[in-house]
N, C-alpha and C. Protein backbone atom coordinates (compact mmCIF):
# COMPACT_ATOMS: atom_id res chain seq x y z
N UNK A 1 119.36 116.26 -152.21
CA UNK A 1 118.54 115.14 -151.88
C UNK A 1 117.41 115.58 -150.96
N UNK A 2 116.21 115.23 -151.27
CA UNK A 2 114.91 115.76 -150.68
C UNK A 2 114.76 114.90 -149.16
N UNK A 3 114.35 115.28 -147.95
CA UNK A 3 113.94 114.21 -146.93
C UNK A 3 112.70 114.88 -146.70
N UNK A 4 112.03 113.42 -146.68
CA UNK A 4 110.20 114.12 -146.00
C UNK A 4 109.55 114.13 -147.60
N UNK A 5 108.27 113.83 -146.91
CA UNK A 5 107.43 114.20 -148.06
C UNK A 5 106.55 115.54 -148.08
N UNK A 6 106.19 115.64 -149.87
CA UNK A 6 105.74 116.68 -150.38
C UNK A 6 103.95 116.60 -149.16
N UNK A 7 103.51 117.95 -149.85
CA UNK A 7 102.44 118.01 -148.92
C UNK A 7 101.07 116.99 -149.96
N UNK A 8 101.63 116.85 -151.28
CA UNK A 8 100.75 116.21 -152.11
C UNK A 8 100.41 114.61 -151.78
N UNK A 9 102.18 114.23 -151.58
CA UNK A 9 101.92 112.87 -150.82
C UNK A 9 101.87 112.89 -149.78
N UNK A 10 101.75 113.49 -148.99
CA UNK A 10 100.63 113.24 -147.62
C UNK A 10 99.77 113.23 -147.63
N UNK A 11 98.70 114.44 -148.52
CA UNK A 11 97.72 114.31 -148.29
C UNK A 11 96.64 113.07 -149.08
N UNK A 12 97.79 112.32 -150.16
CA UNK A 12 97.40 111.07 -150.62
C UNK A 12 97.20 110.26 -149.65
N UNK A 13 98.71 109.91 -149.19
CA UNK A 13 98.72 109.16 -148.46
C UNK A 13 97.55 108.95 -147.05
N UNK A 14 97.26 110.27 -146.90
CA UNK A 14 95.76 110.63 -145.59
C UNK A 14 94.38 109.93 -145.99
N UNK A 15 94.32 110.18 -147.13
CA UNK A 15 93.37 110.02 -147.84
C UNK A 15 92.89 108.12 -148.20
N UNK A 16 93.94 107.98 -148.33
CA UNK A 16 94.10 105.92 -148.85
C UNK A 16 93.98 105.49 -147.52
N UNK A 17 94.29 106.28 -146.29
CA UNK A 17 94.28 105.58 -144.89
C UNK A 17 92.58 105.93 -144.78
N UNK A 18 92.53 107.01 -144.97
CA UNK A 18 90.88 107.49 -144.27
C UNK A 18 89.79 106.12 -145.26
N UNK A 19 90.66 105.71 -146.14
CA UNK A 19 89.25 104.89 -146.94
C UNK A 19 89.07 103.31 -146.32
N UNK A 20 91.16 103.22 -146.12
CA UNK A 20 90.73 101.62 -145.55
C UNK A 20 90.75 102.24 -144.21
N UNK A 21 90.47 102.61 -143.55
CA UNK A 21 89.75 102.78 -141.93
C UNK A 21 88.17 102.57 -142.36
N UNK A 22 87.82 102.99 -143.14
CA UNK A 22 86.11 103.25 -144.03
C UNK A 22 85.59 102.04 -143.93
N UNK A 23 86.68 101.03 -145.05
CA UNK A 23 86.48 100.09 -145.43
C UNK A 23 86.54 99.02 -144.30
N UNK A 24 87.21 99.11 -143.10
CA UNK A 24 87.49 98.61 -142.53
C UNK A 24 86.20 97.93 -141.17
N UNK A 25 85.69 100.22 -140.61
CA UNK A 25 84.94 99.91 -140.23
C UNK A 25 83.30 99.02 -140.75
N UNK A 26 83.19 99.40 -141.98
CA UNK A 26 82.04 98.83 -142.21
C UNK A 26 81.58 97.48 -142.26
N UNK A 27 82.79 96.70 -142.61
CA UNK A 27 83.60 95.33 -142.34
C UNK A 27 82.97 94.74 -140.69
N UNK A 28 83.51 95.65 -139.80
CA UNK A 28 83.15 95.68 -138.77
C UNK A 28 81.62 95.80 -138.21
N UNK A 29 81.03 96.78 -138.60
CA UNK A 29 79.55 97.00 -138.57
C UNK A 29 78.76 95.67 -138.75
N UNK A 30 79.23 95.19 -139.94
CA UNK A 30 78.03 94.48 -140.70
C UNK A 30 78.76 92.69 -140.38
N UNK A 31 79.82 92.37 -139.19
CA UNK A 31 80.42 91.52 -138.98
C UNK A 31 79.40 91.46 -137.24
N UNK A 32 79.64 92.52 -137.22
CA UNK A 32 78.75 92.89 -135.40
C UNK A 32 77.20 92.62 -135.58
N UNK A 33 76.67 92.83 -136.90
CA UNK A 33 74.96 92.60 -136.91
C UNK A 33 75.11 91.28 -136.97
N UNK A 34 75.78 90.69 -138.40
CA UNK A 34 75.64 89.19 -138.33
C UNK A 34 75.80 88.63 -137.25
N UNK A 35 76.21 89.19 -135.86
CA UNK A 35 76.81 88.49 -134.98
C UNK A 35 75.71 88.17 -134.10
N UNK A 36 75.26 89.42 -133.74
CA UNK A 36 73.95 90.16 -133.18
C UNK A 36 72.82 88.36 -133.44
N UNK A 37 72.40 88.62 -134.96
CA UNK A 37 71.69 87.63 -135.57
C UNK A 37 71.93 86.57 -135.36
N UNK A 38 73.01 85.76 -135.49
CA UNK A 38 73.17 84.85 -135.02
C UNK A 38 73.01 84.51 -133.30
N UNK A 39 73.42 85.71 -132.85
CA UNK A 39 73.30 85.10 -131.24
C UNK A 39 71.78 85.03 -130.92
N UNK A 40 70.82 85.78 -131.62
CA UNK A 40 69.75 85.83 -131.26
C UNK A 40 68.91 84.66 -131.18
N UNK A 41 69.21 84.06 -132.79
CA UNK A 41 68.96 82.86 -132.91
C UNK A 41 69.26 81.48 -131.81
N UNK A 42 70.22 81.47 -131.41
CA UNK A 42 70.56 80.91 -130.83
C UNK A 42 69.63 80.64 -129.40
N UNK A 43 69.57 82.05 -129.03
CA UNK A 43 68.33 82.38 -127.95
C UNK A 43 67.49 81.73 -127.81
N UNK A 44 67.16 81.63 -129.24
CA UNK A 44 65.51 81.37 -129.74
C UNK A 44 65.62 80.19 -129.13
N UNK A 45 66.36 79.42 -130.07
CA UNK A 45 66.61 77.99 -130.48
C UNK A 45 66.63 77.22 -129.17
N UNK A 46 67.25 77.96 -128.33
CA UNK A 46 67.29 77.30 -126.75
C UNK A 46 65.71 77.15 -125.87
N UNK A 47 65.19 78.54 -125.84
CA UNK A 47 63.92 78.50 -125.57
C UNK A 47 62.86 77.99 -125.91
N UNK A 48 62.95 77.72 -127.29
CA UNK A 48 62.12 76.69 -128.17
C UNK A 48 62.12 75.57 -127.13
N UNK A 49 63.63 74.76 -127.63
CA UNK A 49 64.31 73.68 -127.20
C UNK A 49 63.18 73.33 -125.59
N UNK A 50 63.73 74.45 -124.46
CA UNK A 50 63.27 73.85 -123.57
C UNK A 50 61.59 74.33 -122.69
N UNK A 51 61.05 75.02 -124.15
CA UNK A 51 59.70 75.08 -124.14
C UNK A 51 58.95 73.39 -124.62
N UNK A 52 59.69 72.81 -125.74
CA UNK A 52 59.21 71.82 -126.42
C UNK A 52 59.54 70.61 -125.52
N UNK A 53 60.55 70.74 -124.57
CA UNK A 53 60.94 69.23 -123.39
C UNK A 53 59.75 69.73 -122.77
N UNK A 54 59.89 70.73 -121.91
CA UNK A 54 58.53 70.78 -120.81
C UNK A 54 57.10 70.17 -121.82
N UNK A 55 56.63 70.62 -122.59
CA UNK A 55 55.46 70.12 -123.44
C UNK A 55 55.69 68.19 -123.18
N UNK A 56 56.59 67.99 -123.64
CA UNK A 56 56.54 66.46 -124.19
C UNK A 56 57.00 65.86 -122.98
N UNK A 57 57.07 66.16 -121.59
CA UNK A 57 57.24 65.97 -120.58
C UNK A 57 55.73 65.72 -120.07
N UNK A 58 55.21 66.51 -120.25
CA UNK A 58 53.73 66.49 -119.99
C UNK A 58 52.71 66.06 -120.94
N UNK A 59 53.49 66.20 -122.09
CA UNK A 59 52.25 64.94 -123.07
C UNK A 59 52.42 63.68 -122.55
N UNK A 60 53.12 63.16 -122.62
CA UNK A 60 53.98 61.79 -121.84
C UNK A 60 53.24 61.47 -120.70
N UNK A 61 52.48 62.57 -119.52
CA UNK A 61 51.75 62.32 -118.22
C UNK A 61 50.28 62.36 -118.99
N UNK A 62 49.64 62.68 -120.06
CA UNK A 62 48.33 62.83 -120.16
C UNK A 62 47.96 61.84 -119.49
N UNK A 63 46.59 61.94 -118.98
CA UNK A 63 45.30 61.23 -118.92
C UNK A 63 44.16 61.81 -119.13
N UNK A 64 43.82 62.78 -120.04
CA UNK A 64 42.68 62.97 -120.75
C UNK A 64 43.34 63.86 -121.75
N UNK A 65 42.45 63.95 -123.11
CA UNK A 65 43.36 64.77 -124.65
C UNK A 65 43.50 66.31 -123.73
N UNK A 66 44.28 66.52 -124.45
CA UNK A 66 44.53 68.35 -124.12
C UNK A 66 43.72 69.05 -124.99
N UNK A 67 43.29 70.03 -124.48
CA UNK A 67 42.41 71.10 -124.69
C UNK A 67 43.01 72.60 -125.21
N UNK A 68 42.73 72.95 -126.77
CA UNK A 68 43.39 74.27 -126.95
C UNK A 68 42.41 75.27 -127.09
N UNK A 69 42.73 76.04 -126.62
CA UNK A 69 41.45 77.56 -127.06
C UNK A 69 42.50 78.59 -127.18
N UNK A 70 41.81 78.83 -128.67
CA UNK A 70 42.93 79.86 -129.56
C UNK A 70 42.39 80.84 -129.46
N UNK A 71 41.87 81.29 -129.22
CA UNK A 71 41.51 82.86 -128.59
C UNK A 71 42.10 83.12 -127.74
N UNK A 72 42.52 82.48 -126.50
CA UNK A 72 42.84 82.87 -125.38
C UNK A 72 44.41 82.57 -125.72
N UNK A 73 44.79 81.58 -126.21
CA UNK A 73 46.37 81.03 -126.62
C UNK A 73 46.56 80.36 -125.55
N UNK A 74 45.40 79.31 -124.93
CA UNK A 74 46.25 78.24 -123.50
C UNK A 74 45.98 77.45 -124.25
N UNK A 75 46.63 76.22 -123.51
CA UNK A 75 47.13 74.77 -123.88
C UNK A 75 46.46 74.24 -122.64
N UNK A 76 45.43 73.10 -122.54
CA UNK A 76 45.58 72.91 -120.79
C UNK A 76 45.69 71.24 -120.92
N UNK A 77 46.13 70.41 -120.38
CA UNK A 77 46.84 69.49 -120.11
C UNK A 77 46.54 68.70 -118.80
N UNK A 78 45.82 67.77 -118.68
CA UNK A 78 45.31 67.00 -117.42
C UNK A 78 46.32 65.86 -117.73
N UNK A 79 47.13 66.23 -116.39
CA UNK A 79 48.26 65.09 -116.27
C UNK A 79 48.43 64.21 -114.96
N UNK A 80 49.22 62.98 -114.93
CA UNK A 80 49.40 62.59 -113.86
C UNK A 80 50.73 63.00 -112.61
N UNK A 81 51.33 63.58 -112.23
CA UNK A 81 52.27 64.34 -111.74
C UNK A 81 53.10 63.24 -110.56
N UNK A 82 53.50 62.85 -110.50
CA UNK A 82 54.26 61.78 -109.49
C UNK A 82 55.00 62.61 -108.30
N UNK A 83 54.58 61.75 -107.40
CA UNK A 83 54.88 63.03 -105.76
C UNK A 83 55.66 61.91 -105.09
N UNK A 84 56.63 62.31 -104.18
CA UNK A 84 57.56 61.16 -104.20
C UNK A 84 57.49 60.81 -102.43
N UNK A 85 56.78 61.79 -102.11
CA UNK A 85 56.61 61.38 -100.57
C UNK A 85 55.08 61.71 -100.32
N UNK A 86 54.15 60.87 -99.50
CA UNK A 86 54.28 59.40 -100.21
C UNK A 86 54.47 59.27 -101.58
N UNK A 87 54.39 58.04 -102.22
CA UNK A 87 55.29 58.09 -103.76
C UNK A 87 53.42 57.39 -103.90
N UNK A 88 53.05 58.81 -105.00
CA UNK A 88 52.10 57.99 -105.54
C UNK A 88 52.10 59.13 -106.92
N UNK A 89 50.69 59.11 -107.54
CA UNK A 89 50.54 60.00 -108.63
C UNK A 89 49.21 60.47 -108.45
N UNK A 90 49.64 62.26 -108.75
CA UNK A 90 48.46 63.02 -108.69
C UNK A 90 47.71 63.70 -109.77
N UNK A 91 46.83 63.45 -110.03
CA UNK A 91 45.89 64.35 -110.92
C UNK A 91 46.11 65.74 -111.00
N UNK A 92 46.93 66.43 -111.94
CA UNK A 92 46.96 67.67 -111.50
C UNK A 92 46.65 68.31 -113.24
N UNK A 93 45.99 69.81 -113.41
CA UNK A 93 46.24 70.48 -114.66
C UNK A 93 47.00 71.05 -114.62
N UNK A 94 47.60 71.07 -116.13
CA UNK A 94 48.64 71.87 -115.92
C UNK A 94 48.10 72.98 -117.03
N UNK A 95 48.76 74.57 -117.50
CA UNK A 95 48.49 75.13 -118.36
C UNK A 95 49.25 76.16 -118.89
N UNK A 96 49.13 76.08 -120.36
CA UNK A 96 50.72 76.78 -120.81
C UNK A 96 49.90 77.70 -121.53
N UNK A 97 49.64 79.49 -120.92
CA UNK A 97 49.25 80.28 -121.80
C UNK A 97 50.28 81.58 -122.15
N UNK A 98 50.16 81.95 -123.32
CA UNK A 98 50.73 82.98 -124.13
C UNK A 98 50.34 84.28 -123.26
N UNK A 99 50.96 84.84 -122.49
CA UNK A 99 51.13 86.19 -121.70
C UNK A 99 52.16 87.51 -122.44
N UNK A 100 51.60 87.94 -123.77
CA UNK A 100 52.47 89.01 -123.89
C UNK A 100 53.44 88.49 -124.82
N UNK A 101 54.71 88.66 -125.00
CA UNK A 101 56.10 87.68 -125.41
C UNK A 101 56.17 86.52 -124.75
N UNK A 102 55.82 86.09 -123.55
CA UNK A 102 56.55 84.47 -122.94
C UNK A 102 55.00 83.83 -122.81
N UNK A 103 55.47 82.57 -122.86
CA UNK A 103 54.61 81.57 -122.41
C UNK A 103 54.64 81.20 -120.49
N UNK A 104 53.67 81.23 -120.31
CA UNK A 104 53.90 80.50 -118.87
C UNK A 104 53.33 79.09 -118.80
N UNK A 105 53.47 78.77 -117.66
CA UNK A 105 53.46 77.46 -117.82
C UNK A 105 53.09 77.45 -116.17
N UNK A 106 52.15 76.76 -115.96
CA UNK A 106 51.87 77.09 -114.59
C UNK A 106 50.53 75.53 -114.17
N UNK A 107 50.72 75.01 -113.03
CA UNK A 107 50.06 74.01 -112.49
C UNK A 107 48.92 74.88 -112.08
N UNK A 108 47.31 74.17 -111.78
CA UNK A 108 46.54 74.79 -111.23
C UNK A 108 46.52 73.60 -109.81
N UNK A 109 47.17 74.51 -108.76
CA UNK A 109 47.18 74.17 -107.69
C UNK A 109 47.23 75.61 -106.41
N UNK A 110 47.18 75.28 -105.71
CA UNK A 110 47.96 76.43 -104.50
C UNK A 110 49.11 76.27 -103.57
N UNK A 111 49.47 77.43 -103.27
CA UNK A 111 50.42 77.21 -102.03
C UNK A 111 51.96 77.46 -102.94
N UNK A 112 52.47 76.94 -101.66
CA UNK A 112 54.15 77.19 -102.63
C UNK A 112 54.74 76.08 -103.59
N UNK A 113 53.65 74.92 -103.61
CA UNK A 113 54.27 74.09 -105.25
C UNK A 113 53.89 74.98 -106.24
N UNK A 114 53.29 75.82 -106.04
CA UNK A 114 52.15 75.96 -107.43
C UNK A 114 53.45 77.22 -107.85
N UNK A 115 54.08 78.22 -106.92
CA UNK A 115 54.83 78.93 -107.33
C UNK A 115 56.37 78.49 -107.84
N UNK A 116 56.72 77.07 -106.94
CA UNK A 116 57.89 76.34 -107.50
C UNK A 116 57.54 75.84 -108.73
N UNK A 117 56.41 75.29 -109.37
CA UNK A 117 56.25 74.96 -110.87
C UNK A 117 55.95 75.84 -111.77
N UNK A 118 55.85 76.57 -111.42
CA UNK A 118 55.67 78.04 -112.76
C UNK A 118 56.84 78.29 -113.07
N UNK A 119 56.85 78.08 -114.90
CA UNK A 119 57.69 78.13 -115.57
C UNK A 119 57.47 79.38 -116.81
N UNK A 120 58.54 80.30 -117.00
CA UNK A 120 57.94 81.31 -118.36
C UNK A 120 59.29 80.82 -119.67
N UNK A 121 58.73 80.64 -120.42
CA UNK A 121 59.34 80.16 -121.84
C UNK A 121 59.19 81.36 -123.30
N UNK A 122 60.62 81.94 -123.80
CA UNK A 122 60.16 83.47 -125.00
C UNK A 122 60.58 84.10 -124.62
N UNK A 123 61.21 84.48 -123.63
CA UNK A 123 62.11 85.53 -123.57
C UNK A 123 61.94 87.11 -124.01
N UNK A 124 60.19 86.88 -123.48
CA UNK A 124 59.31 88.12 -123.99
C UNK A 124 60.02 88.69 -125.44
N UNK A 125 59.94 87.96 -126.15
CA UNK A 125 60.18 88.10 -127.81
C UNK A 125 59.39 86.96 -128.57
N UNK A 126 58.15 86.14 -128.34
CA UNK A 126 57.66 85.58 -128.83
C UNK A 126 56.52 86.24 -129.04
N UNK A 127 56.06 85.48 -130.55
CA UNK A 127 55.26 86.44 -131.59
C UNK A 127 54.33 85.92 -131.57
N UNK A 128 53.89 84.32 -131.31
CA UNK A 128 52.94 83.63 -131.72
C UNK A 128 52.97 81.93 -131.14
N UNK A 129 51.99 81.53 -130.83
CA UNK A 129 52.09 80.35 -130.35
C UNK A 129 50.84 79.70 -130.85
N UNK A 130 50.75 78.47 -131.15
CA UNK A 130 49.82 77.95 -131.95
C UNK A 130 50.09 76.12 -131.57
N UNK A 131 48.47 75.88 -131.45
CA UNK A 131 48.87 74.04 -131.27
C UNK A 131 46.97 73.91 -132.14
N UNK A 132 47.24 72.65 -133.03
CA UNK A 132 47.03 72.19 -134.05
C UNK A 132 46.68 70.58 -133.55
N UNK A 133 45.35 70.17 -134.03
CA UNK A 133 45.37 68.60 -133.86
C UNK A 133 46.30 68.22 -134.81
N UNK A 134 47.04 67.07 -134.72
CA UNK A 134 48.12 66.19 -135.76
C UNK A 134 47.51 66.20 -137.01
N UNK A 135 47.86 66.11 -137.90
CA UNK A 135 47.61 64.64 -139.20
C UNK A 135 47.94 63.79 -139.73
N UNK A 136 48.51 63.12 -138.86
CA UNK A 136 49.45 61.74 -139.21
C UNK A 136 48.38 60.94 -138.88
N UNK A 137 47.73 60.08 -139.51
CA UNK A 137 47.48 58.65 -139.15
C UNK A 137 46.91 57.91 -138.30
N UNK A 138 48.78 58.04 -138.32
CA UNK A 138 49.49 56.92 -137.36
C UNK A 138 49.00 56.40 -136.19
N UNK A 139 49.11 57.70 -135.75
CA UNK A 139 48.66 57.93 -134.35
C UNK A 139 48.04 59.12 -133.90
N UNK A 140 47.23 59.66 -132.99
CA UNK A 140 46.97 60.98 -132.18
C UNK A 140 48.10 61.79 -131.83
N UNK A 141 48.15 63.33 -132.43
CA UNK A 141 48.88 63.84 -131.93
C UNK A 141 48.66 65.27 -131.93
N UNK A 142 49.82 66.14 -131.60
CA UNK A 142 49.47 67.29 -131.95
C UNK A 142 50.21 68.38 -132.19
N UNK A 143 50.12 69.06 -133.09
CA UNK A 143 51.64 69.75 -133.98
C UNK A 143 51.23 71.58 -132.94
N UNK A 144 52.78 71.77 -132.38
CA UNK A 144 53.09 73.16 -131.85
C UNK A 144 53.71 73.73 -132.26
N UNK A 145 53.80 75.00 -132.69
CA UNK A 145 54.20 75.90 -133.28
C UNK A 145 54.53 76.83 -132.49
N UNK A 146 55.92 77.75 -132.29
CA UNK A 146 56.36 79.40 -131.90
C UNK A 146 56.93 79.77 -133.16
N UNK A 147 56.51 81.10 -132.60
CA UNK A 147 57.43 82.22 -133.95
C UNK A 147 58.29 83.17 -132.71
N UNK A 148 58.99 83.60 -132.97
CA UNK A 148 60.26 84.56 -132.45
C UNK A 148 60.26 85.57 -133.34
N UNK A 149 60.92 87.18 -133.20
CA UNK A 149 61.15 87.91 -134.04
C UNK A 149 62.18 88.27 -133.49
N UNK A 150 63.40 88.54 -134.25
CA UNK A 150 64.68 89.05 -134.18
C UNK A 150 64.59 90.61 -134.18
N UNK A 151 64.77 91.44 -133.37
CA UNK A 151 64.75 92.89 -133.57
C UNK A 151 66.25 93.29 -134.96
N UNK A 152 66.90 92.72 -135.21
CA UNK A 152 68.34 92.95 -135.98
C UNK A 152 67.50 93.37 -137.47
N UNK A 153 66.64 91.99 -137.89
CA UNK A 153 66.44 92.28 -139.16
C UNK A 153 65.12 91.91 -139.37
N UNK A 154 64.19 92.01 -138.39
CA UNK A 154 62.76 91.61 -138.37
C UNK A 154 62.61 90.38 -138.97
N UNK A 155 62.98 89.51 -139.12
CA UNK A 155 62.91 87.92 -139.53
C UNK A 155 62.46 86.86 -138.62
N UNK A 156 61.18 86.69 -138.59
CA UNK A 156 60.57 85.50 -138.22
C UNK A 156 61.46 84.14 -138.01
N UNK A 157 61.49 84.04 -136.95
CA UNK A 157 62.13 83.00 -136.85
C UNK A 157 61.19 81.37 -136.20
N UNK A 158 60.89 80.18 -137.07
CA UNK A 158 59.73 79.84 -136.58
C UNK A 158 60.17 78.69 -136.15
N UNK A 159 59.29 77.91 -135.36
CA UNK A 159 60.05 76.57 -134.75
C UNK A 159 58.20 75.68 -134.90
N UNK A 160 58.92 74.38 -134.83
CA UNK A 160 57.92 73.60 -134.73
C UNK A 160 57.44 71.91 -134.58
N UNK A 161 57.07 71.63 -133.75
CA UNK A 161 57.44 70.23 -133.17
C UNK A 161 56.29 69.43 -133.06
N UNK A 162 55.40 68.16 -133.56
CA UNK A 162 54.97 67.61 -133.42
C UNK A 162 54.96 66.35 -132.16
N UNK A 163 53.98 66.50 -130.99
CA UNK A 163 53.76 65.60 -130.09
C UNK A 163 52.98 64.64 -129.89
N UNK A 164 53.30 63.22 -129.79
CA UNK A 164 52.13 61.95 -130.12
C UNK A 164 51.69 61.96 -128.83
N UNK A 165 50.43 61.68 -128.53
CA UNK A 165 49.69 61.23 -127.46
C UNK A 165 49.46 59.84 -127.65
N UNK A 166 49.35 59.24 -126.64
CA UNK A 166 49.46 58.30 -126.25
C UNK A 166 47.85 57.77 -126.08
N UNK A 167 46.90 57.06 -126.05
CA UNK A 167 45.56 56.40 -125.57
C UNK A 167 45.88 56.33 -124.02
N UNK A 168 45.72 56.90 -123.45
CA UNK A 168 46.28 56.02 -121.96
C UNK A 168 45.21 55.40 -121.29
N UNK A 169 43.87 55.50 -121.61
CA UNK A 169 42.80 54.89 -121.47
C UNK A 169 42.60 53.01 -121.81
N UNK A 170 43.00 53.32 -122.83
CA UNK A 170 43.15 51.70 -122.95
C UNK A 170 44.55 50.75 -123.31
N UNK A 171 45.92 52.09 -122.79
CA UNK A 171 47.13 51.22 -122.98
C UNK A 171 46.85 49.96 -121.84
N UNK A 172 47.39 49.12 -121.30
CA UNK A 172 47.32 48.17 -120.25
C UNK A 172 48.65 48.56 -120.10
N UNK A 173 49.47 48.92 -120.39
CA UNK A 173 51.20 48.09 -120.21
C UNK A 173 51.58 50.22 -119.52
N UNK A 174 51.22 51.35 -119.70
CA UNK A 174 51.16 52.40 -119.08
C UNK A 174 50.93 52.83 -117.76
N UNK A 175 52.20 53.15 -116.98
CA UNK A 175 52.44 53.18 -116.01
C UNK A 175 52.57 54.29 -115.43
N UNK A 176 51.88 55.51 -115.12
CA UNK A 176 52.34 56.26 -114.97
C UNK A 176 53.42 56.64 -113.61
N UNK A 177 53.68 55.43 -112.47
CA UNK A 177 54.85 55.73 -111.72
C UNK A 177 56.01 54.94 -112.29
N UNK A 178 57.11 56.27 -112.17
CA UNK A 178 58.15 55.41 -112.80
C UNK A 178 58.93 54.51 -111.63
N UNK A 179 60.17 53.87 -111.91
CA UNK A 179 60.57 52.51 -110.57
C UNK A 179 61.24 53.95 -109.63
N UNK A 180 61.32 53.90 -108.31
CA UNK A 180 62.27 54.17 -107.32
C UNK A 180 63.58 54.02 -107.66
């Protein structure tokens, strides 16, 4: 009676292991990119997200249309800004230009508000930023656009959000302080 195996079935047996380890890792590889990709997205999706609140935060304060110059890639934005001691509302610009990958976002003021309101949005991975008069109708507005690029699989990833302006010139019922 034989115990142990021949050297033939071992080296089978070596061989069927070395393939599903193979099979296994690559499984793995291409489970880790998708993963990669997806988290990236996600990134995006957030930064978008709270690039597009700050915007519509401040479309919401206009008092005169916003101004784009696409050469330069700013947005500039004459808003009313509410200051709570005394509680009144201030005229302030605000301006969101394309620096590189991120957007900043920055008040034109001085001193240390002006450094507490600077905001950067892109995650120095933004490709492109773009704002567009509307074409709805309806109303005045104005369509913004980012692109993102995923380093995983070079895929554009694009986002894009349309913002209504408001007349605030001749609303009557527009308030720009909100209640205490």
């Amino acid at each position: 009676m034989r115990r142990g195996f021949s050297l033939v079935e071992a080296l089978l047996a070596f061989g069927v292991a070395v393939m599903l380890m193979a099979v296994l890792y690559t499984l793995l590889v291409s489970s880790r990119r998708g993963m990669v990709r997806g988290e990236g997205k996600l990134e995006y999706i957030g930064e978008a997200n709270l690039l597009f609140q700050s915007l519509k935060l401040d479309v919401q304060a206009l008092r005169k249309s916003p101004v784009w110059n696409a050469a330069a890639g700013e947005l500039k934005l004459d808003i009313l800004k509410v200051e709570r001691n005394p509680y009144r509302s201030v005229p302030v610009r605000v301006t969101y230009k394309r620096e590189g990958g991120t957007i900043h976002r920055r008040l034109e003021t001085s001193g240390p508000a002006a450094d507490k309101e600077h905001r950067k949005f892109g995650l120095d991975k933004l490709k492109a930023f773009d704002v567009k008069p509307g074409t709805l109708r309806s109303a005045s507005n104005i369509h913004v656009s980012v692109r993102f690029e995923i380093e995983a699989d070079n895929a554009p990833t694009d986002f894009a959000k349309v913002l209504f302006l408001k007349n605030l010139r001749t609303d009557k019922t527009w308030n720009p302080l909100p209640e205490p």
